[in-house]
N, C-alpha and C. Protein backbone atom coordinates (compact mmCIF):
# COMPACT_ATOMS: atom_id res chain seq x y z
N UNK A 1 71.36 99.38 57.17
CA UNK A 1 70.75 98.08 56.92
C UNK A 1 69.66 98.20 55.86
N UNK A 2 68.84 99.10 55.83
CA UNK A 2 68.00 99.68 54.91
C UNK A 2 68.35 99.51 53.33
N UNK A 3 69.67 100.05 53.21
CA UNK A 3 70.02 100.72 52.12
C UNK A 3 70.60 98.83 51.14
N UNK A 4 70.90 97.66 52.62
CA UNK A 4 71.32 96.39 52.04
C UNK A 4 70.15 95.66 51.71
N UNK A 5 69.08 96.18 52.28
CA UNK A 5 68.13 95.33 52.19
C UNK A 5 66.98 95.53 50.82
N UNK A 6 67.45 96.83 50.15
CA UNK A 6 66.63 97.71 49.21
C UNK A 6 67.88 97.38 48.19
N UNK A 7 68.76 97.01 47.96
CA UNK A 7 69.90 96.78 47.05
C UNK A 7 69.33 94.85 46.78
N UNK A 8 69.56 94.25 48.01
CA UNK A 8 69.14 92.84 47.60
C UNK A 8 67.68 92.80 47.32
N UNK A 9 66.99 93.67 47.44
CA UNK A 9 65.51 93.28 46.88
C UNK A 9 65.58 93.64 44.98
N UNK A 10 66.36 94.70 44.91
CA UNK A 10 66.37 95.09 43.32
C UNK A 10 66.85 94.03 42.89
N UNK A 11 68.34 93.47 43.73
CA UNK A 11 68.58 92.34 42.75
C UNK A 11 68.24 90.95 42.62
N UNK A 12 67.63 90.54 43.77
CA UNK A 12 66.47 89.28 43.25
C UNK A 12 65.50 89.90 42.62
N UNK A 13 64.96 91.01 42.23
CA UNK A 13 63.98 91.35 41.34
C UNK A 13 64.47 91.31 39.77
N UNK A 14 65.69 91.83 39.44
CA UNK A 14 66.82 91.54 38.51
C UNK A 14 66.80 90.28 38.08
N UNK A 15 67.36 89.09 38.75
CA UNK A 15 67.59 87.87 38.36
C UNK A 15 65.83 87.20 38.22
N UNK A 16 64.66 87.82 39.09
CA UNK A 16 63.57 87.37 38.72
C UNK A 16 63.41 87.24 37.37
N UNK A 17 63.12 89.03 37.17
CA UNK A 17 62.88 88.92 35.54
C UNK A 17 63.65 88.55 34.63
N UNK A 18 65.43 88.14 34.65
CA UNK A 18 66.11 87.87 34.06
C UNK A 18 65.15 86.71 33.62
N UNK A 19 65.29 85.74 34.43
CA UNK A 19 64.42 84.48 34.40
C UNK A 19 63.27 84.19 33.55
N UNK A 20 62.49 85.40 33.42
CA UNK A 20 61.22 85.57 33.45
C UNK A 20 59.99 85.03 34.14
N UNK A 21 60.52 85.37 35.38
CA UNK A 21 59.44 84.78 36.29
C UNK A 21 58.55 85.56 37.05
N UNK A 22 57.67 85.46 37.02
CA UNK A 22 56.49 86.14 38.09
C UNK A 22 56.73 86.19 39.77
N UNK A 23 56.57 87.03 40.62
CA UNK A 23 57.17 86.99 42.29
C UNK A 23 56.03 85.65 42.16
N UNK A 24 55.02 85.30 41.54
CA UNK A 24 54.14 83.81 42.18
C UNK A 24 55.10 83.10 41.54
N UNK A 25 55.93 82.81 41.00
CA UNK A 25 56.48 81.66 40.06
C UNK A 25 57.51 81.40 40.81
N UNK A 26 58.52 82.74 41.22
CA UNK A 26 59.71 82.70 42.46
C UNK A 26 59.17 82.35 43.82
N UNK A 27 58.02 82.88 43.76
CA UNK A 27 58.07 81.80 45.50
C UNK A 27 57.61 80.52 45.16
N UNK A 28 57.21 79.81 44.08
CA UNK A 28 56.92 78.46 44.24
C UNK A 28 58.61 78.14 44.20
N UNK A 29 58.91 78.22 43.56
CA UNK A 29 60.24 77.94 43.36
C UNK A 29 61.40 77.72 44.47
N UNK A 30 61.14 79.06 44.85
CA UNK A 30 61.62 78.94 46.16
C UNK A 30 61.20 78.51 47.61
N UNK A 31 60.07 78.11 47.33
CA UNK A 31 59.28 77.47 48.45
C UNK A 31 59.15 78.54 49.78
N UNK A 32 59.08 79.37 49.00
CA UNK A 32 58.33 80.95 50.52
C UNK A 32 57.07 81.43 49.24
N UNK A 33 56.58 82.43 50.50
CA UNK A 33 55.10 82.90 49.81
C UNK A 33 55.34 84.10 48.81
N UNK A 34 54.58 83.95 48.04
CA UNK A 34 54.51 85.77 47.14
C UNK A 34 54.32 86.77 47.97
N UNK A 35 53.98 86.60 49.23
CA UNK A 35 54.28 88.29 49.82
C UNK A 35 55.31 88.36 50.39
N UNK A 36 56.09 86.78 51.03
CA UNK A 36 57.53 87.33 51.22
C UNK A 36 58.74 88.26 49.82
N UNK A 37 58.41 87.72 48.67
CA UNK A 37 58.68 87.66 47.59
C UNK A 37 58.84 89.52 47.55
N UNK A 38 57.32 89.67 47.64
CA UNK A 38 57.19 91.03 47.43
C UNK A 38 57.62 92.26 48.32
N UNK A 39 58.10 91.82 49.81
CA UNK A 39 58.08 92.26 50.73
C UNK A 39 59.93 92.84 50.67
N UNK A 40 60.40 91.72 50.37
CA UNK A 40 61.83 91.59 49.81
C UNK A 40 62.21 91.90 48.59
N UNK A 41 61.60 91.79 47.53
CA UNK A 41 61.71 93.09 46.40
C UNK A 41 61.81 94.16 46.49
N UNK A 42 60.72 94.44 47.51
CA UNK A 42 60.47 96.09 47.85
C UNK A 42 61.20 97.12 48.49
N UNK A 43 62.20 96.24 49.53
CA UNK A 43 63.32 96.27 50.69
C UNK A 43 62.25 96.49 51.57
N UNK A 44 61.11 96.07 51.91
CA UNK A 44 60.39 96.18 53.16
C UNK A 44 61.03 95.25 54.29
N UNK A 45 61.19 94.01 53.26
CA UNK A 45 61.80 92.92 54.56
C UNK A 45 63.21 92.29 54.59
N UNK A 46 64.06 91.92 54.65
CA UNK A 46 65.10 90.95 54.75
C UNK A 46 64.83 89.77 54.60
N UNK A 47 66.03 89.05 54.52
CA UNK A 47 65.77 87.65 54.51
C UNK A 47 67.12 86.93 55.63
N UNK A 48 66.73 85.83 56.30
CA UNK A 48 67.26 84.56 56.72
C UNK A 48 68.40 83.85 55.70
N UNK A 49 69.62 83.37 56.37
CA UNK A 49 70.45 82.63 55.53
C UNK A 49 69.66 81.70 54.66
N UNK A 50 68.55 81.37 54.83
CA UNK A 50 68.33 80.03 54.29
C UNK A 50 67.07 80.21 53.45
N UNK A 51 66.44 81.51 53.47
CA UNK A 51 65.71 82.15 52.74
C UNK A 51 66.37 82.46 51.10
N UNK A 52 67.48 83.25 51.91
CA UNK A 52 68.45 83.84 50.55
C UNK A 52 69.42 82.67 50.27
N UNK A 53 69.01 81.57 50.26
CA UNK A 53 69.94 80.43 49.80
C UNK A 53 69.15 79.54 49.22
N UNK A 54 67.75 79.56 49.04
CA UNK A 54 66.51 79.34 49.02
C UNK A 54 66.08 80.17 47.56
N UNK A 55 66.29 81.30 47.87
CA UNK A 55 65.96 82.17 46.53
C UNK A 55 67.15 82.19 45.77
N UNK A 56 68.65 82.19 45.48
CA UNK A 56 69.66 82.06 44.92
C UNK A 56 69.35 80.60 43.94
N UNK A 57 69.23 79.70 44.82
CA UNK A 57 69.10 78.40 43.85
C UNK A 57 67.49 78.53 43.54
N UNK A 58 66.85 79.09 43.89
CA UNK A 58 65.44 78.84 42.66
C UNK A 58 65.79 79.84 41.35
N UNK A 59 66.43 80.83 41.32
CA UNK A 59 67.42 81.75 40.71
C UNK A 59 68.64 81.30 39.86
N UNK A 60 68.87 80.19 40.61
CA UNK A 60 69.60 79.59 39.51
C UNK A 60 71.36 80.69 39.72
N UNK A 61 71.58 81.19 41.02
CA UNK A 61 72.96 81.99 40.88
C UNK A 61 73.48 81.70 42.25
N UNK A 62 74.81 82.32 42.63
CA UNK A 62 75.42 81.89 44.35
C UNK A 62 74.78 83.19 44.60
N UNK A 63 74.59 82.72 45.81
CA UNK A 63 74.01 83.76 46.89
C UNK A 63 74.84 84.85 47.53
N UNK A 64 75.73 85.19 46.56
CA UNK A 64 76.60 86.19 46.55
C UNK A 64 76.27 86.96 45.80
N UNK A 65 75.86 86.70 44.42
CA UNK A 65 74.84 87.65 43.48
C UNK A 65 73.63 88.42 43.74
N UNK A 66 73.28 87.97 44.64
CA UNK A 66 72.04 88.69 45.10
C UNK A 66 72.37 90.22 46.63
N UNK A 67 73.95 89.74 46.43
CA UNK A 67 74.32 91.61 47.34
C UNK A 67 75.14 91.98 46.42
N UNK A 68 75.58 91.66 44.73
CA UNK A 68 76.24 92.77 44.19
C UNK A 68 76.21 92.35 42.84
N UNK A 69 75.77 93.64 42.31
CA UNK A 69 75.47 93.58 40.91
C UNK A 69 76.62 93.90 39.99
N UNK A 70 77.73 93.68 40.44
CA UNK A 70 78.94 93.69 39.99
C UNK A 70 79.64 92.61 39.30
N UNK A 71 79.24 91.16 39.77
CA UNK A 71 78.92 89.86 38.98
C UNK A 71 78.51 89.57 37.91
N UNK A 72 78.90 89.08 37.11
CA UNK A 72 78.05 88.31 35.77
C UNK A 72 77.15 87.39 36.45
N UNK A 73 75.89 87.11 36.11
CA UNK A 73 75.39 86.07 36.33
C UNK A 73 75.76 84.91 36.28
N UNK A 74 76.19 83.88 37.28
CA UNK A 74 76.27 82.79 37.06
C UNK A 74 78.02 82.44 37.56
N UNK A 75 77.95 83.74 37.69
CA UNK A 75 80.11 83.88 37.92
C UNK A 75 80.45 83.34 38.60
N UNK A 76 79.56 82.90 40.05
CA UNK A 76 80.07 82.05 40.83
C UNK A 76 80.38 81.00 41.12
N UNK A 77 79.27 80.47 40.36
CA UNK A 77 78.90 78.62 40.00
C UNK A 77 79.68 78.25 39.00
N UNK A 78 80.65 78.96 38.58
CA UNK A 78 81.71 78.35 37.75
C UNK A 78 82.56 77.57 38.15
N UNK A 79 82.80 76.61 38.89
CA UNK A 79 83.65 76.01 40.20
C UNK A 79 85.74 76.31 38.90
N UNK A 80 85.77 75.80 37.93
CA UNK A 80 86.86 76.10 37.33
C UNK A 80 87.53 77.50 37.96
N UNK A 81 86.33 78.48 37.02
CA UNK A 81 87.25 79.77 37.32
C UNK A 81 87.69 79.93 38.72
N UNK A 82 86.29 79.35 39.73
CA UNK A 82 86.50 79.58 41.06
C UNK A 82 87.96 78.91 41.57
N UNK A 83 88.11 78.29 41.00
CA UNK A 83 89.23 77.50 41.16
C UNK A 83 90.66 77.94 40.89
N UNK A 84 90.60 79.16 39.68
CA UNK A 84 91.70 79.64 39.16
C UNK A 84 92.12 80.77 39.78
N UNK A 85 91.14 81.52 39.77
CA UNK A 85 90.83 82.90 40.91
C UNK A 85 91.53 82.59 41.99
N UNK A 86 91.19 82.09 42.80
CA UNK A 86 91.73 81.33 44.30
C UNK A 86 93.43 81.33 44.36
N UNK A 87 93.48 80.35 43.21
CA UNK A 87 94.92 80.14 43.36
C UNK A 87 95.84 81.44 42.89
N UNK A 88 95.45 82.12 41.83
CA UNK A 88 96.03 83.19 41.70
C UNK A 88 96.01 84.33 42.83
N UNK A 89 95.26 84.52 43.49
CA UNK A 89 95.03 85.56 44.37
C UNK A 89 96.36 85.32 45.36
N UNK A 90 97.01 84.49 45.85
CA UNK A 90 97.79 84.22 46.60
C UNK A 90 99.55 84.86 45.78
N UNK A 91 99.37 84.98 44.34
CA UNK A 91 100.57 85.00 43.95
C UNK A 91 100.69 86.61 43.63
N UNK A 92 102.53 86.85 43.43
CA UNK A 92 102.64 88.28 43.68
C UNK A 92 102.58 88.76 41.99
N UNK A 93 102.62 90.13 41.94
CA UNK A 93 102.58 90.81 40.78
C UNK A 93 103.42 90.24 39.60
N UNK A 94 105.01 89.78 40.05
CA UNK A 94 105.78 89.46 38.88
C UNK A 94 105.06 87.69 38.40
N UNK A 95 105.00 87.26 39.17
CA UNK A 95 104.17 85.88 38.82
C UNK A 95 103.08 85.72 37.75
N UNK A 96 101.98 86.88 38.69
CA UNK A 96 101.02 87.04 37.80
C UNK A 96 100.91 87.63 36.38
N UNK A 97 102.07 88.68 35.92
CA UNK A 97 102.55 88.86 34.58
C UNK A 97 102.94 87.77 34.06
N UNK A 98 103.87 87.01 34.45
CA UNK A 98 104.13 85.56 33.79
C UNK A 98 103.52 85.03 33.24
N UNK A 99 102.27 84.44 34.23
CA UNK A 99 100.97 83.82 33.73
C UNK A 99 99.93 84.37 32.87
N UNK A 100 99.97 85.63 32.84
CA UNK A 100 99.12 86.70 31.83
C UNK A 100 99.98 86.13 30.39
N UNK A 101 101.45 86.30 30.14
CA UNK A 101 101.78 86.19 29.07
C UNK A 101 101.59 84.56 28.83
N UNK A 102 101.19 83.58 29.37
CA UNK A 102 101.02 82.28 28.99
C UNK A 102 100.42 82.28 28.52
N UNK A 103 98.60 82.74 29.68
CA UNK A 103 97.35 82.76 28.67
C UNK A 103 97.49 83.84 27.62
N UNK A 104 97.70 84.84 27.29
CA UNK A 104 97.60 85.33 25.88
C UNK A 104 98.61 84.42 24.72
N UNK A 105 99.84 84.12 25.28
CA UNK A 105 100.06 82.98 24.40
C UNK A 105 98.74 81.70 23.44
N UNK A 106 98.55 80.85 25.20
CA UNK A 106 97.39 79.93 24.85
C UNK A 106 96.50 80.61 24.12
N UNK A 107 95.70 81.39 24.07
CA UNK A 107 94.68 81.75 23.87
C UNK A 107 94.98 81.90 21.85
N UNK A 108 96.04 82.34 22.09
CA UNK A 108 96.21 82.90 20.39
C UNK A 108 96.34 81.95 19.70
N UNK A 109 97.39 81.16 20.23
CA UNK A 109 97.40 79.28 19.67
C UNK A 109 96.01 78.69 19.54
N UNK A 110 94.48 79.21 20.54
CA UNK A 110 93.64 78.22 19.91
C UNK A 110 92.30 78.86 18.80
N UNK A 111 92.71 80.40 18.40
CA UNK A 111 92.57 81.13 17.45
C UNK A 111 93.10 81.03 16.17
């Protein structure tokens, strides 16, 4: 639990300064105090669903970004892609080649 709670503090500290915001600027923002701020940067403390849903949108990202830094910023709130992702995930390998050669088709057509 340690090791989740010291991973999500780096990365709201990440998207802080992405931002350029001060831990006083993120907790106004987020409407908690600068020592929760700091406490949870630090991995001293955790957070509540509604804490970390709380700091995601003063952050400006889904609250999925803040347990993996494997994301682009912002990757989630794309509702489109989210949309495309989804539906593809359901289809099998020969399908999904299909559709690979469409979009590189499309794509070259608007090049």
């Amino acid at each position: 639990m340690d090791d989740l709670r010291k991973r999500f503090g780096r990365l709201v500290k990440a998207h802080r300064v992405r931002m350029g915001l001060t831990q006083e600027g993120l907790a106004e923002r987020a409407n908690i105090s600068p020592d929760m701020v700091s406490k949870i940067e630090s991995g001293n403390s955790g957070a509540r669903f509604g804490v970390v849903t709380q700091l995601a949108a003063a952050l400006e990202v889904d609250p999925a970004e803040l347990f993996t830094p494997d994301l682009p910023s912002g990757q989630l709130q794309r509702a489109t892609l989210n949309n495309i992702t989804s539906r593809l995930a359901g289809l099998n390998d020969s399908d999904l080649r299909w559709l690979n050669t469409l979009i590189d088709a499309a794509l070259r057509k608007r090049d």
